[in-house]
N, C-alpha and C. Protein backbone atom coordinates (compact mmCIF):
# COMPACT_ATOMS: atom_id res chain seq x y z
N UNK A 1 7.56 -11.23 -8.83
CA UNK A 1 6.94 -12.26 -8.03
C UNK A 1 7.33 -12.08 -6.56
N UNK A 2 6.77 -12.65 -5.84
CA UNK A 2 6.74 -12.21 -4.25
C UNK A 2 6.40 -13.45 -3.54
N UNK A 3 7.18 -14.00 -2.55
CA UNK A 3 6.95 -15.21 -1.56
C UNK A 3 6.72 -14.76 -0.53
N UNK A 4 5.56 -14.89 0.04
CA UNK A 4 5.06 -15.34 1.57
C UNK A 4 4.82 -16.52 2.32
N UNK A 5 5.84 -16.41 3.51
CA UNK A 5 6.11 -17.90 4.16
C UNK A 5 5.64 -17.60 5.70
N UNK A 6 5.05 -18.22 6.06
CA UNK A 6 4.04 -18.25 7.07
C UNK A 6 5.16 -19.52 7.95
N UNK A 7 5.59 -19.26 8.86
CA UNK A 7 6.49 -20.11 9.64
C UNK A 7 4.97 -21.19 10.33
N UNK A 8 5.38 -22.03 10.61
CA UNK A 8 4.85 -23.01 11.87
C UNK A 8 4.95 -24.62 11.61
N UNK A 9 4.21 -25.33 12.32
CA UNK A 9 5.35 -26.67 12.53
C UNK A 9 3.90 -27.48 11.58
N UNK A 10 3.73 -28.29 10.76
CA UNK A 10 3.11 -28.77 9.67
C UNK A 10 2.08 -29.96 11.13
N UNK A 11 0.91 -30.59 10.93
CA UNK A 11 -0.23 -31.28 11.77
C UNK A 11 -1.18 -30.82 12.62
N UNK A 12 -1.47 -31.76 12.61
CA UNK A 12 -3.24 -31.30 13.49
C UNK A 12 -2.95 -30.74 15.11
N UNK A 13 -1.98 -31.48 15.46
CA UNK A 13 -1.38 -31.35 16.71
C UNK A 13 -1.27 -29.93 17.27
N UNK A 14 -0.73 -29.29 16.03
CA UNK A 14 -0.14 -28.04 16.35
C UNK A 14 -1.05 -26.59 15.72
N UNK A 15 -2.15 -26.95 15.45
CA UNK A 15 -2.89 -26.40 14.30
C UNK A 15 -3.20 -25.41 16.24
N UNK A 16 -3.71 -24.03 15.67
CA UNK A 16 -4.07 -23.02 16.67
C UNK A 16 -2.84 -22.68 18.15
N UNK A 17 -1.75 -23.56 17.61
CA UNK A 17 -0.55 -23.13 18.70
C UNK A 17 -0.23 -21.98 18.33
N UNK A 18 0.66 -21.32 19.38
CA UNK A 18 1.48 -19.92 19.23
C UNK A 18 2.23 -19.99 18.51
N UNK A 19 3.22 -21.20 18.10
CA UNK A 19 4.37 -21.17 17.14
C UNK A 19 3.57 -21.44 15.89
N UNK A 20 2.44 -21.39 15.41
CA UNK A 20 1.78 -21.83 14.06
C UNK A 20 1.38 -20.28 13.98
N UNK A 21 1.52 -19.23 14.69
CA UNK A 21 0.81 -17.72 13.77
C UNK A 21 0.91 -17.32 12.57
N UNK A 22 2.16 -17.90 12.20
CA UNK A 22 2.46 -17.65 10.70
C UNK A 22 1.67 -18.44 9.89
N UNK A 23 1.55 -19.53 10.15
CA UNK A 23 -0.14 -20.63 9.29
C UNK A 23 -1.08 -19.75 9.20
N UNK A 24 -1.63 -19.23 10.41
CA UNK A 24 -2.99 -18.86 10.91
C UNK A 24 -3.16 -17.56 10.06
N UNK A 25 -2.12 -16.80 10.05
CA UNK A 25 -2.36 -15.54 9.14
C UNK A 25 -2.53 -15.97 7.75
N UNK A 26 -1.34 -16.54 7.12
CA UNK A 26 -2.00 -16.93 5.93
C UNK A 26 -3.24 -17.44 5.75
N UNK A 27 -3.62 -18.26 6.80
CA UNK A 27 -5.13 -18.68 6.49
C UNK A 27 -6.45 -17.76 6.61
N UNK A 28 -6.06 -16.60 7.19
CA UNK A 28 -6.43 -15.58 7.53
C UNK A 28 -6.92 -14.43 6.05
N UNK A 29 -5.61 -14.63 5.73
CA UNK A 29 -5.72 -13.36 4.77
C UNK A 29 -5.69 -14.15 3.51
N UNK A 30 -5.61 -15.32 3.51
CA UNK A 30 -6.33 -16.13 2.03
C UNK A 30 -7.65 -16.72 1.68
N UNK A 31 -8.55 -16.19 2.89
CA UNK A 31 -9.66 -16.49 3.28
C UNK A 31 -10.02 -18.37 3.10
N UNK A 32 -9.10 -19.01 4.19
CA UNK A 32 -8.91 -20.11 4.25
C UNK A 32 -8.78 -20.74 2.77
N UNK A 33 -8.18 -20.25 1.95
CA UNK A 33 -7.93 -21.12 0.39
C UNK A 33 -7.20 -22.73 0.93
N UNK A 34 -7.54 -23.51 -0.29
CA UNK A 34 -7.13 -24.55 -0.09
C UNK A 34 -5.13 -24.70 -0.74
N UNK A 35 -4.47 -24.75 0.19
CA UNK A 35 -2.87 -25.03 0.17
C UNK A 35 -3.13 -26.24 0.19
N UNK A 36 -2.34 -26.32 -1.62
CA UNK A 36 -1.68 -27.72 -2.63
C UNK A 36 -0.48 -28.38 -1.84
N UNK A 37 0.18 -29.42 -1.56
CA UNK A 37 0.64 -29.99 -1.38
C UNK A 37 2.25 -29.49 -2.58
N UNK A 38 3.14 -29.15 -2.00
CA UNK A 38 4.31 -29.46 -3.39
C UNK A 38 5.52 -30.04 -2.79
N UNK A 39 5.47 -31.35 -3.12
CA UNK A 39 6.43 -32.65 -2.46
C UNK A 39 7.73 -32.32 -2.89
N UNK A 40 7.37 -31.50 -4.33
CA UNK A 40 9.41 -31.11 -4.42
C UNK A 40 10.01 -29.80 -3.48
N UNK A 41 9.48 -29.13 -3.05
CA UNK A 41 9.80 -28.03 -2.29
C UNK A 41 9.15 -28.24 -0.75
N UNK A 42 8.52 -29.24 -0.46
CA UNK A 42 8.42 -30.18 0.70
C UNK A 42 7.47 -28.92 1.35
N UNK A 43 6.47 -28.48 1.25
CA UNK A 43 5.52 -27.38 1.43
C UNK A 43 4.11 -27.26 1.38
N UNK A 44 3.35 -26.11 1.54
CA UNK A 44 2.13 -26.63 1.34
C UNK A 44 2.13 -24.95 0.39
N UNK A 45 1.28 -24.60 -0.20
CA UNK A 45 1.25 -23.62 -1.31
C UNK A 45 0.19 -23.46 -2.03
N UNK A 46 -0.17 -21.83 -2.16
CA UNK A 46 -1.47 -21.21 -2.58
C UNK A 46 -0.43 -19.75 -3.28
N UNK A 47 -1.63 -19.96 -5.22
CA UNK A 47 -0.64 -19.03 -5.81
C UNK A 47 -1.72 -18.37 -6.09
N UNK A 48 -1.37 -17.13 -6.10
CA UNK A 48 -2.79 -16.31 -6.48
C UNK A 48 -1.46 -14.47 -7.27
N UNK A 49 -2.46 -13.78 -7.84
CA UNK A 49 -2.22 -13.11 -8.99
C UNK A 49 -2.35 -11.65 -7.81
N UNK A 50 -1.76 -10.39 -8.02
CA UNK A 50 -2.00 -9.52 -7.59
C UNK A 50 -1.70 -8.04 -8.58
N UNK A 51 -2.57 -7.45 -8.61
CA UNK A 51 -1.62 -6.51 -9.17
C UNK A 51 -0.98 -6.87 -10.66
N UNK A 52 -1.37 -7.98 -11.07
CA UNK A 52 -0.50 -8.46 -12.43
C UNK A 52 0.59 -9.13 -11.53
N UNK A 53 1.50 -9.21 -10.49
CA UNK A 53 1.78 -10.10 -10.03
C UNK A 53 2.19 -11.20 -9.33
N UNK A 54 2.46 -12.54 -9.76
CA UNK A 54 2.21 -13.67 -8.71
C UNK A 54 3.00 -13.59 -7.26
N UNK A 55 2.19 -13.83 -6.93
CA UNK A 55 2.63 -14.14 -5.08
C UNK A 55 2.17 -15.50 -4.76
N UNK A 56 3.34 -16.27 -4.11
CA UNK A 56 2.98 -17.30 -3.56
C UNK A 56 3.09 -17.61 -2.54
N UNK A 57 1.91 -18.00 -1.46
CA UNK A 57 2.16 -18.14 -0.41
C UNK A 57 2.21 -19.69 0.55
N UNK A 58 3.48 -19.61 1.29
CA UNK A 58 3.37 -21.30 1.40
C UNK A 58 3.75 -21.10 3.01
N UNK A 59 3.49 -22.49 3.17
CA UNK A 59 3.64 -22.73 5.09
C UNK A 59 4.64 -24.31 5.22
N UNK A 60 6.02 -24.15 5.32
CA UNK A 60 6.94 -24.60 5.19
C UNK A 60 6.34 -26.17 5.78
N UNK A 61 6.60 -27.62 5.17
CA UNK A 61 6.41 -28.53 5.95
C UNK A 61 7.58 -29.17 6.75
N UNK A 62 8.55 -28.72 6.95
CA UNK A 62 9.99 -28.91 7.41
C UNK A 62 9.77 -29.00 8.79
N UNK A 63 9.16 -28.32 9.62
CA UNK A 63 9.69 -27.71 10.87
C UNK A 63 9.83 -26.94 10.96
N UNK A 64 9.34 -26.14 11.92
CA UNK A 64 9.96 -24.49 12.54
C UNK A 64 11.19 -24.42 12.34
N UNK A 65 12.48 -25.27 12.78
CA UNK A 65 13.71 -25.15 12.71
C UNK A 65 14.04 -25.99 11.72
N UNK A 66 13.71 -25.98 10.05
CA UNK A 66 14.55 -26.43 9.04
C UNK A 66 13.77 -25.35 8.52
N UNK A 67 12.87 -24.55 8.72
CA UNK A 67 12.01 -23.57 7.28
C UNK A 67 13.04 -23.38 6.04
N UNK A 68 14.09 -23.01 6.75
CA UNK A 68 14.91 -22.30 5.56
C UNK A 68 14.99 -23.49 4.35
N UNK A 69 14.95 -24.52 4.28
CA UNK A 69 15.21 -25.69 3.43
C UNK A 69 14.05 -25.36 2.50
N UNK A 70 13.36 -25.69 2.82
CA UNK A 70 12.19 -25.24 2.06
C UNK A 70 11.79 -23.51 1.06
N UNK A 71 12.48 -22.47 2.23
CA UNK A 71 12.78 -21.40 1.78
C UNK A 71 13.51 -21.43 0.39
N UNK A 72 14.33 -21.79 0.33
CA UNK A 72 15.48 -21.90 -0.27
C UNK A 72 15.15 -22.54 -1.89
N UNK A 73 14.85 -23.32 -1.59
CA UNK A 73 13.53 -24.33 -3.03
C UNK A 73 13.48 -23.35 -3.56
N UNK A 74 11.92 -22.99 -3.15
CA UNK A 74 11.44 -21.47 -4.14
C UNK A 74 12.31 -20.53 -4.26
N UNK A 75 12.95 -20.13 -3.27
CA UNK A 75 14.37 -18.99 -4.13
C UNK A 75 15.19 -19.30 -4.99
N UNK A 76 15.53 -20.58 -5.14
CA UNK A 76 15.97 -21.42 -6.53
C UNK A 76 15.73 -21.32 -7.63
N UNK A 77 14.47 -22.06 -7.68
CA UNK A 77 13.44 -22.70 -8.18
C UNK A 77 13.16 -21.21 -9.28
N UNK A 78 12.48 -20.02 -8.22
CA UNK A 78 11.87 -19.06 -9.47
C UNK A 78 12.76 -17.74 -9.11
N UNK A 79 14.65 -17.84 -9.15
CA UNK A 79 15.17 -17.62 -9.16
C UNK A 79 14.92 -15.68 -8.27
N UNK A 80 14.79 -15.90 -7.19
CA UNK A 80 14.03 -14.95 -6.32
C UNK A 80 15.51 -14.46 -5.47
N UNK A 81 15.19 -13.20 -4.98
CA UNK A 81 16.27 -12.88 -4.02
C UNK A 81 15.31 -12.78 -3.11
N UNK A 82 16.78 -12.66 -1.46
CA UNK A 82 15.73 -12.63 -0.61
C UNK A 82 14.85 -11.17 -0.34
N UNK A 83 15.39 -10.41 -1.06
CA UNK A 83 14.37 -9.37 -0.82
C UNK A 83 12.75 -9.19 -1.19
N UNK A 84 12.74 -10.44 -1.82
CA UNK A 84 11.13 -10.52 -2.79
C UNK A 84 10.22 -11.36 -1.52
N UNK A 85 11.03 -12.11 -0.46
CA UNK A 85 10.47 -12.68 0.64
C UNK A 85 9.91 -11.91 1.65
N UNK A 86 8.54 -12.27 2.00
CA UNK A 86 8.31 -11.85 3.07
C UNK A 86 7.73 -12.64 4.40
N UNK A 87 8.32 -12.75 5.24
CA UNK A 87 8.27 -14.08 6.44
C UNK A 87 7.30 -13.76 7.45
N UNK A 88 6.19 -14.62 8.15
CA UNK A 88 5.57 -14.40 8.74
C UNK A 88 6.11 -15.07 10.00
N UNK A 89 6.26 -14.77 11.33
CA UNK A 89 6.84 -15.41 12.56
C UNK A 89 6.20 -14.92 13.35
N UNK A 90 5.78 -16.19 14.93
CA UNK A 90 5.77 -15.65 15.98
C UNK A 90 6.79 -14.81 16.99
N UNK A 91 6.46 -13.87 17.59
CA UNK A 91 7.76 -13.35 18.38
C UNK A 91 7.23 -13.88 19.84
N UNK A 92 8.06 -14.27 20.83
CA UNK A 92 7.46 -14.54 21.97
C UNK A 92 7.89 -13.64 23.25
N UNK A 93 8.36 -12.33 22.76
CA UNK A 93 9.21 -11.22 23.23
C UNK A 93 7.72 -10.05 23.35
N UNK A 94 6.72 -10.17 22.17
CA UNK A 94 5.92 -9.22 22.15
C UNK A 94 4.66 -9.86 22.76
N UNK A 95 3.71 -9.00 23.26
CA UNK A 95 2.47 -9.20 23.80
C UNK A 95 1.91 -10.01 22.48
N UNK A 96 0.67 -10.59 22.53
CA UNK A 96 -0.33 -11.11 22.04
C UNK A 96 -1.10 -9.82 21.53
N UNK A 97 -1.50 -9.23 19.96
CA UNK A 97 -1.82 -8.48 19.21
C UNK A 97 -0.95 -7.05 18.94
N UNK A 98 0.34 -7.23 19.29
CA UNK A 98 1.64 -6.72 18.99
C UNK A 98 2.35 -6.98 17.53
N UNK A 99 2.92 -6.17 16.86
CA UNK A 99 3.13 -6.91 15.59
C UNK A 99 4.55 -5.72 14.71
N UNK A 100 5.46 -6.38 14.39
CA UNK A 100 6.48 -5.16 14.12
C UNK A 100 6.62 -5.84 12.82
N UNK A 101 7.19 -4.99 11.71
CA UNK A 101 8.03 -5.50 10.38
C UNK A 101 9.35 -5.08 10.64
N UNK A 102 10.28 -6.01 10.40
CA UNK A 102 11.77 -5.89 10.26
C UNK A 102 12.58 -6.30 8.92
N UNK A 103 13.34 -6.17 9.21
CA UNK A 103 13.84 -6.32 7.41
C UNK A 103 15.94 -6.01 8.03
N UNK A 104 16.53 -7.01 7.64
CA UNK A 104 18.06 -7.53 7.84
C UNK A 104 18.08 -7.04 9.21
N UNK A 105 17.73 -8.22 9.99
CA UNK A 105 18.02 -8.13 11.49
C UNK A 105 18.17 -9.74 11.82
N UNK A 106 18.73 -10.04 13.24
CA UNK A 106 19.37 -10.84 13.38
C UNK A 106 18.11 -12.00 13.89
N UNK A 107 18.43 -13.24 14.24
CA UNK A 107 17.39 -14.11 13.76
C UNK A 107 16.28 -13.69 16.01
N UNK A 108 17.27 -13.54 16.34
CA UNK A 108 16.14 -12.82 18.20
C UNK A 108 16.04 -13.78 18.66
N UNK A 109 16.64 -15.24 18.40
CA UNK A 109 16.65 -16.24 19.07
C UNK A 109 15.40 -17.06 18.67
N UNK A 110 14.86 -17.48 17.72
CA UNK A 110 14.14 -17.85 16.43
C UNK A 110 14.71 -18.58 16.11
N UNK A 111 14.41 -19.93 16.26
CA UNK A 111 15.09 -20.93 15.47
C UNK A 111 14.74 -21.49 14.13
N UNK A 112 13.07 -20.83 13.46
CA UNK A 112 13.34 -20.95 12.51
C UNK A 112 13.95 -19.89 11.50
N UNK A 113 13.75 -18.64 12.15
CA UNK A 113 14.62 -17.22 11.59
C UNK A 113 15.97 -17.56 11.13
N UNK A 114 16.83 -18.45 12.20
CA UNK A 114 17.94 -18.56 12.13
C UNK A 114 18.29 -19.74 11.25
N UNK A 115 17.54 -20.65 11.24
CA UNK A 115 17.57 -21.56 9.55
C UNK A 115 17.29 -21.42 8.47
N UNK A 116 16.66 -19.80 8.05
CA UNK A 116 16.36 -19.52 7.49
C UNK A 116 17.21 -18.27 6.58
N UNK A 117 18.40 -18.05 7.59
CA UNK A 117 19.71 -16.90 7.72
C UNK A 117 20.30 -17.66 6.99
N UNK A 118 20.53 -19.14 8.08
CA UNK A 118 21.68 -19.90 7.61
C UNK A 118 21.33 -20.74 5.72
N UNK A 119 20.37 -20.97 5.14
CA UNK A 119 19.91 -21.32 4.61
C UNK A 119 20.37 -20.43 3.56
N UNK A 120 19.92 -19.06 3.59
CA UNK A 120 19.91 -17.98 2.49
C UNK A 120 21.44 -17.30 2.76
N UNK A 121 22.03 -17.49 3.61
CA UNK A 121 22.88 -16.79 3.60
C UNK A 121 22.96 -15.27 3.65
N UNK A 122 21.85 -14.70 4.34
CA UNK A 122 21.57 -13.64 3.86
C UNK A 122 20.24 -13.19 4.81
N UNK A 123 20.28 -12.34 5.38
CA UNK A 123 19.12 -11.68 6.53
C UNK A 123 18.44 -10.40 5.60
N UNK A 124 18.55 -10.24 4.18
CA UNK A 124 17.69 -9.37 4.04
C UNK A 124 16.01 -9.80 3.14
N UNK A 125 15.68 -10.10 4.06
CA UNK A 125 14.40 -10.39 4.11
C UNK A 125 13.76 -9.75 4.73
N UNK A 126 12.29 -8.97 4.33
CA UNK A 126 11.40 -8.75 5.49
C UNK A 126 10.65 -9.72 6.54
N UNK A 127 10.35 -9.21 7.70
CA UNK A 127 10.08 -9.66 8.83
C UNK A 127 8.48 -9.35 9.71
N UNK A 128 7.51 -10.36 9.07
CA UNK A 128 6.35 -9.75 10.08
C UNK A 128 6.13 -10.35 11.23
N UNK A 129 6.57 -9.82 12.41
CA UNK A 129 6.58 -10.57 13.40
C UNK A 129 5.33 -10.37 14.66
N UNK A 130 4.57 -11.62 14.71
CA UNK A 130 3.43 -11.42 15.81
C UNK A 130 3.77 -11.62 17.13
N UNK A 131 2.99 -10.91 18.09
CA UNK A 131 3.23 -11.43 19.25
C UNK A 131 2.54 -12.67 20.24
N UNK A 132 3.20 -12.85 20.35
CA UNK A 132 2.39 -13.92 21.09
C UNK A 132 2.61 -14.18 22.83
N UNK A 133 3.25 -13.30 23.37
CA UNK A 133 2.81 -12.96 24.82
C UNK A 133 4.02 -13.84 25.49
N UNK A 134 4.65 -13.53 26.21
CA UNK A 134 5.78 -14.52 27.01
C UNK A 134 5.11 -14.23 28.36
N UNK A 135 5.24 -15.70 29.13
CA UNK A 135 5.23 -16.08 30.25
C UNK A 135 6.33 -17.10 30.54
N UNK A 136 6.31 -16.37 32.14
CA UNK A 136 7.44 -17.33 33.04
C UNK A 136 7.21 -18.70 33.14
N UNK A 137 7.22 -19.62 32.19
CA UNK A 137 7.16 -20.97 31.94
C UNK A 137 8.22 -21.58 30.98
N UNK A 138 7.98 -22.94 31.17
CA UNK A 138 8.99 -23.41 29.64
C UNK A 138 8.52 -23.09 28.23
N UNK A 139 9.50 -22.11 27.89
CA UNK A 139 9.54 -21.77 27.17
C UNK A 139 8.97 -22.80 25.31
N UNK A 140 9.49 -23.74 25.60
CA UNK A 140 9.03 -24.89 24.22
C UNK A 140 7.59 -25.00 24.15
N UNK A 141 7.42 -25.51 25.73
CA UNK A 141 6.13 -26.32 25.84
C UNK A 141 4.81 -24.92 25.77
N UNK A 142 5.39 -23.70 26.02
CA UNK A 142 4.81 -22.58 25.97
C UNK A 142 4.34 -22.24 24.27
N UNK A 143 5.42 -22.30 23.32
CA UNK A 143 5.26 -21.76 22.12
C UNK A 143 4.52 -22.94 21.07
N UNK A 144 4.83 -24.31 22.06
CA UNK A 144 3.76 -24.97 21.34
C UNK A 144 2.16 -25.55 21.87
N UNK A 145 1.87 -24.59 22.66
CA UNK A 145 0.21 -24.70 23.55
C UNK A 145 -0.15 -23.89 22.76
N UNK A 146 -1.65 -24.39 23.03
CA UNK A 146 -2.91 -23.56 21.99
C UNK A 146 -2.84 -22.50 22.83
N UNK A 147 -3.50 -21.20 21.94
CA UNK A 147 -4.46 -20.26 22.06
C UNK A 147 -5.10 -20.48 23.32
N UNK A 148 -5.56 -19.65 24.08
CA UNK A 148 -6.80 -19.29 24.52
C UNK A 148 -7.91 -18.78 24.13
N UNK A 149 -9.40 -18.77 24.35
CA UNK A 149 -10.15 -18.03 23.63
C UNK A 149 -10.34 -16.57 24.10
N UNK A 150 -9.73 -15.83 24.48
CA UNK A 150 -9.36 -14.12 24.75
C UNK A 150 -8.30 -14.11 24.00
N UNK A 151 -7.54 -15.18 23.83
CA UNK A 151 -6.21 -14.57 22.70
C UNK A 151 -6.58 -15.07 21.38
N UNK A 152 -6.98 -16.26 20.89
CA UNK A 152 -7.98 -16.04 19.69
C UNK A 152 -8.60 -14.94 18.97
N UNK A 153 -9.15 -14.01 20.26
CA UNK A 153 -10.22 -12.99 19.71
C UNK A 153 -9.33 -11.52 19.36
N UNK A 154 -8.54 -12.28 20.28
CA UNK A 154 -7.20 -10.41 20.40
C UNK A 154 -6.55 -10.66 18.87
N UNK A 155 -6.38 -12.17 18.61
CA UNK A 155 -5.51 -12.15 17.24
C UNK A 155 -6.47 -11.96 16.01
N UNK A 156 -7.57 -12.56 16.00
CA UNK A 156 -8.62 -12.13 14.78
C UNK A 156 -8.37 -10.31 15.08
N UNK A 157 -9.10 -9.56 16.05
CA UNK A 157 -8.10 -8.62 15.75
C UNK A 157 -7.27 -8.25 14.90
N UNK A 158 -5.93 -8.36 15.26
CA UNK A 158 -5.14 -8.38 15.05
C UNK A 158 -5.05 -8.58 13.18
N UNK A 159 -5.33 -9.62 13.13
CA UNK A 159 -5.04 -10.51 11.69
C UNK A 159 -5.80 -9.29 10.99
N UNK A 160 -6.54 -8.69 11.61
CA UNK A 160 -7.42 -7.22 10.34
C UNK A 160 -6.45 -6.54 9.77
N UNK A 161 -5.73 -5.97 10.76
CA UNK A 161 -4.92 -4.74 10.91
C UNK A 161 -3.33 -5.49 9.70
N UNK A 162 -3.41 -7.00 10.06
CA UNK A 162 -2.05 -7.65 9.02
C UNK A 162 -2.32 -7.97 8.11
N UNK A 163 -3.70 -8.09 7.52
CA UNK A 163 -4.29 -8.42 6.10
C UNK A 163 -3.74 -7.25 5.46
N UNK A 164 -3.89 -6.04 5.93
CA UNK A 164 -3.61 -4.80 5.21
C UNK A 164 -2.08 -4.77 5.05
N UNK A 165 -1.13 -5.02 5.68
CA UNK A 165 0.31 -4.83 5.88
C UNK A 165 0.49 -5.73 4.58
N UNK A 166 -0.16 -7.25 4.89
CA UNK A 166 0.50 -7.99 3.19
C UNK A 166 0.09 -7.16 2.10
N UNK A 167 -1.85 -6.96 2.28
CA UNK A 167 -1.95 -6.37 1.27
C UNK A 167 -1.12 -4.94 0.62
N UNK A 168 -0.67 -4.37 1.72
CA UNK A 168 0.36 -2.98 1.44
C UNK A 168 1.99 -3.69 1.23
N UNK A 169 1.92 -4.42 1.70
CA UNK A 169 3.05 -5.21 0.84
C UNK A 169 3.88 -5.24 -0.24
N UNK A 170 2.71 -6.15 -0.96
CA UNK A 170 2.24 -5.75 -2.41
C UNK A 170 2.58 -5.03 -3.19
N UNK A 171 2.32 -4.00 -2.80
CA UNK A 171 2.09 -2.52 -3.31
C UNK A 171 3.39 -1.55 -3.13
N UNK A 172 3.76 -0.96 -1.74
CA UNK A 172 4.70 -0.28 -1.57
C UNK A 172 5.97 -0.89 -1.41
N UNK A 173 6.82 -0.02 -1.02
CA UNK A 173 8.33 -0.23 -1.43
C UNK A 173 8.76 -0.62 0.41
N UNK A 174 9.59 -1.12 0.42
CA UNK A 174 9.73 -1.60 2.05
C UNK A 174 9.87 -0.78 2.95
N UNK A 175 10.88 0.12 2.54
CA UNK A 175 11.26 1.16 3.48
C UNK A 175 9.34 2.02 3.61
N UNK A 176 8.64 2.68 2.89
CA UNK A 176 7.81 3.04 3.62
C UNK A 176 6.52 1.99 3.91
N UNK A 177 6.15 1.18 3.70
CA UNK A 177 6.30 -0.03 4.69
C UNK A 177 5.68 -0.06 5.66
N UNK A 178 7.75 -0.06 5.98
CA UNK A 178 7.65 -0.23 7.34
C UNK A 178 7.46 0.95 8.63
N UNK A 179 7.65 2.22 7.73
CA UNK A 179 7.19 3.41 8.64
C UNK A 179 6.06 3.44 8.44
N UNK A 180 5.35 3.31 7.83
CA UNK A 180 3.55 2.96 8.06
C UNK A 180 3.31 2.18 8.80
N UNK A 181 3.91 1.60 9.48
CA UNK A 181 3.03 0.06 9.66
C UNK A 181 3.54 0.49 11.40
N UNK A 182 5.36 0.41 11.62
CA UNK A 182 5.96 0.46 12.17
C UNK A 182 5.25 1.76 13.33
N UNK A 183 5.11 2.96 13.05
CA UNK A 183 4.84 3.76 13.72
C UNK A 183 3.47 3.98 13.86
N UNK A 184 2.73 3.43 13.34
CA UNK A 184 1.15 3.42 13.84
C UNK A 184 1.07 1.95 14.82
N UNK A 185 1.75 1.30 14.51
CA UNK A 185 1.90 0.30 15.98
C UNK A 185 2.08 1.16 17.39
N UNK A 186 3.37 2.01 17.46
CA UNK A 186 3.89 2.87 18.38
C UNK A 186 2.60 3.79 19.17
N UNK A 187 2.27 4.51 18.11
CA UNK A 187 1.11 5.18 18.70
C UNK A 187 -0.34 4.62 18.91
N UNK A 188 -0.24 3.16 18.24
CA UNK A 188 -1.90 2.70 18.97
C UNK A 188 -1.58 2.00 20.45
N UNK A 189 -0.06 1.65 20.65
CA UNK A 189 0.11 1.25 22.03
C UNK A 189 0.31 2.09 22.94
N UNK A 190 0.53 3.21 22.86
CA UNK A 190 0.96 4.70 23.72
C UNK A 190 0.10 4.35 25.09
């Protein structure tokens, strides 16, 4: 079994912000499925079959900075290590349609990364991290403003090229992965 957690902050408010990319992809690559409500793991959640098998993918209702609480549930719950996780996050370090996988690295100043360390006790988790473009502004009020519609269009983009990464997910073993994924990033930005 395999968990995909799509970081971002749960309401309407925040629906198409930069800190919600991790929503937006899942909604992306589940072709907007409808995410159940699960009040004991305080979440929202879509289970679907792959391969023979289950992956579930949920979008934490905690907060950006409690995810890990919620994380933690389902690693309980269907007795998961964190290596079966795979986390979706904004980075605000990378451009807007920038996108790296990491796997046991430190949380980069991520506050829900880092509740999510502290939570599991444990950083080996993979890491799909989007970009979402830094500018010389406040930083908060930055990661929680919408989109623009040129960065909308850069991330549909984008979201093509990460449908395939979950879907290769799935499938391959981490380590090559992430040199697939990892080094064809390198050379489409050259």
């Amino acid at each position: 079994m395999k968990l995909i957690v799509g970081l971002g902050n749960p309401g309407l408010e925040y629906e198409k912000t930069r800190h919600n990319v991790g929503f937006m992809l899942l909604d992306y690559i589940t072709n907007n499925a409808e995410f159940k409500p699960n009040k004991k793991f305080n979440a929202l959640e879509y289970e679907d079959t792959v391969n023979d098998e289950k992956v579930i993918y949920i979008k934490p209702l905690t907060f950006m900075n409690n995810s890990g609480e919620a994380v933690l549930k389902y690693l309980n719950f269907y007795k998961l290590q964190p290596t079966d996780i795979l986390i979706v996050q904004d980075d605000l370090d990378m451009d807007i349609g920038r996108f790296k996988l990491m796997f046991n690295h430190g949380d980069g100043g991520h506050n829900g990364i880092k509740n999510i360390i502290h939570n599991l006790q444990s950083r080996e988790f993979l890491r799909l991290k989007i970009g979402i473009s830094k500018a010389n502004i406040n930083t908060r009020d930055y990661v929680l403003g919408k989109f623009g519609k040129d960065d909308l269009k850069m991330l549909d983009e984008t979201f093509l090229k990460l449908k395939n990464i979950v879907s290769d997910y799935l499938m391959l073993n981490r380590d090559l992965l992430i040199g697939k994924y990892n080094v064809r990033e390198k050379e489409e930005n050259k």
